[in-house]
Protein backbone atom coordinates (compact mmCIF):
# COMPACT_ATOMS: atom_id res chain seq x y z
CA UNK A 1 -103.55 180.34 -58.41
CA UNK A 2 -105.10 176.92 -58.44
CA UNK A 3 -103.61 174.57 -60.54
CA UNK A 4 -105.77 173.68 -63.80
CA UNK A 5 -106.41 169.78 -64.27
CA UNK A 6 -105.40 168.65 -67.80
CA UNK A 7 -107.42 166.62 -70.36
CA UNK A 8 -105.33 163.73 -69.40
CA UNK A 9 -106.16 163.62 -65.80
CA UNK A 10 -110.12 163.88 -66.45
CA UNK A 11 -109.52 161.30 -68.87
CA UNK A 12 -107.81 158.83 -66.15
CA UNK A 13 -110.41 159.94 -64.08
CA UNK A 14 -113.06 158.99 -65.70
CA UNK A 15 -111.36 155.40 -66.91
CA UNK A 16 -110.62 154.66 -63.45
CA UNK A 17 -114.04 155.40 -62.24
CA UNK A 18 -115.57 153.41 -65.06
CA UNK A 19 -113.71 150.33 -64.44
CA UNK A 20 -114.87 151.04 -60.58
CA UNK A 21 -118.46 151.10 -61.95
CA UNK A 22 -118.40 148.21 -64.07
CA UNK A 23 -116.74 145.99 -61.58
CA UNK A 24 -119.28 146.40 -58.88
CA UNK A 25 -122.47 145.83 -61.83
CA UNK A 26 -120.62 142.47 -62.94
CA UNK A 27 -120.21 141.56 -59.32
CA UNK A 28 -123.70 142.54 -58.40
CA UNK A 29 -124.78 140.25 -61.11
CA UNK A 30 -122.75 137.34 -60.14
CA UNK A 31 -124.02 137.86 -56.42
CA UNK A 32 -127.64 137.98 -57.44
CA UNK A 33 -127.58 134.92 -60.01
CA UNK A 34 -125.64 132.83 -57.33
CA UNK A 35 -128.24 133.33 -54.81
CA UNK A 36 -131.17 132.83 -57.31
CA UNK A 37 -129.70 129.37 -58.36
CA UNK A 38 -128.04 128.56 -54.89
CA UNK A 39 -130.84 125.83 -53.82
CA UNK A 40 -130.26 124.01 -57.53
CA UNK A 41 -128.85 120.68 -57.70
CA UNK A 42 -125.90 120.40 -60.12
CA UNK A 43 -126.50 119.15 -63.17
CA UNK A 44 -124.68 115.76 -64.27
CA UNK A 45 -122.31 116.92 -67.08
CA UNK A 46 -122.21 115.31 -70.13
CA UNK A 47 -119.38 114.64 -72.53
């Protein structure tokens, strides 16, 4: 008999795969706004 997955372990599941999925779009976005602004000068801060 195949053993039955509980609620808990699709719930893990799906929270582990979610983090997966949001790490890699917040990445993505970091990657992509780096390179857009990469030939910028700094700006001088001001205080």
């Amino acid at each position: 008999m195949a053993k039955t997955k509980t609620d808990l372990s699709a719930a893990l599941t799906g929270f582990i795969l979610g983090a997966v999925v949001l790490f890699l779009v917040v990445t993505t976005i970091v990657i992509l706004t780096n390179a857009k602004y990469r030939n910028e000068a700094a700006a001088e801060a001001k205080h």
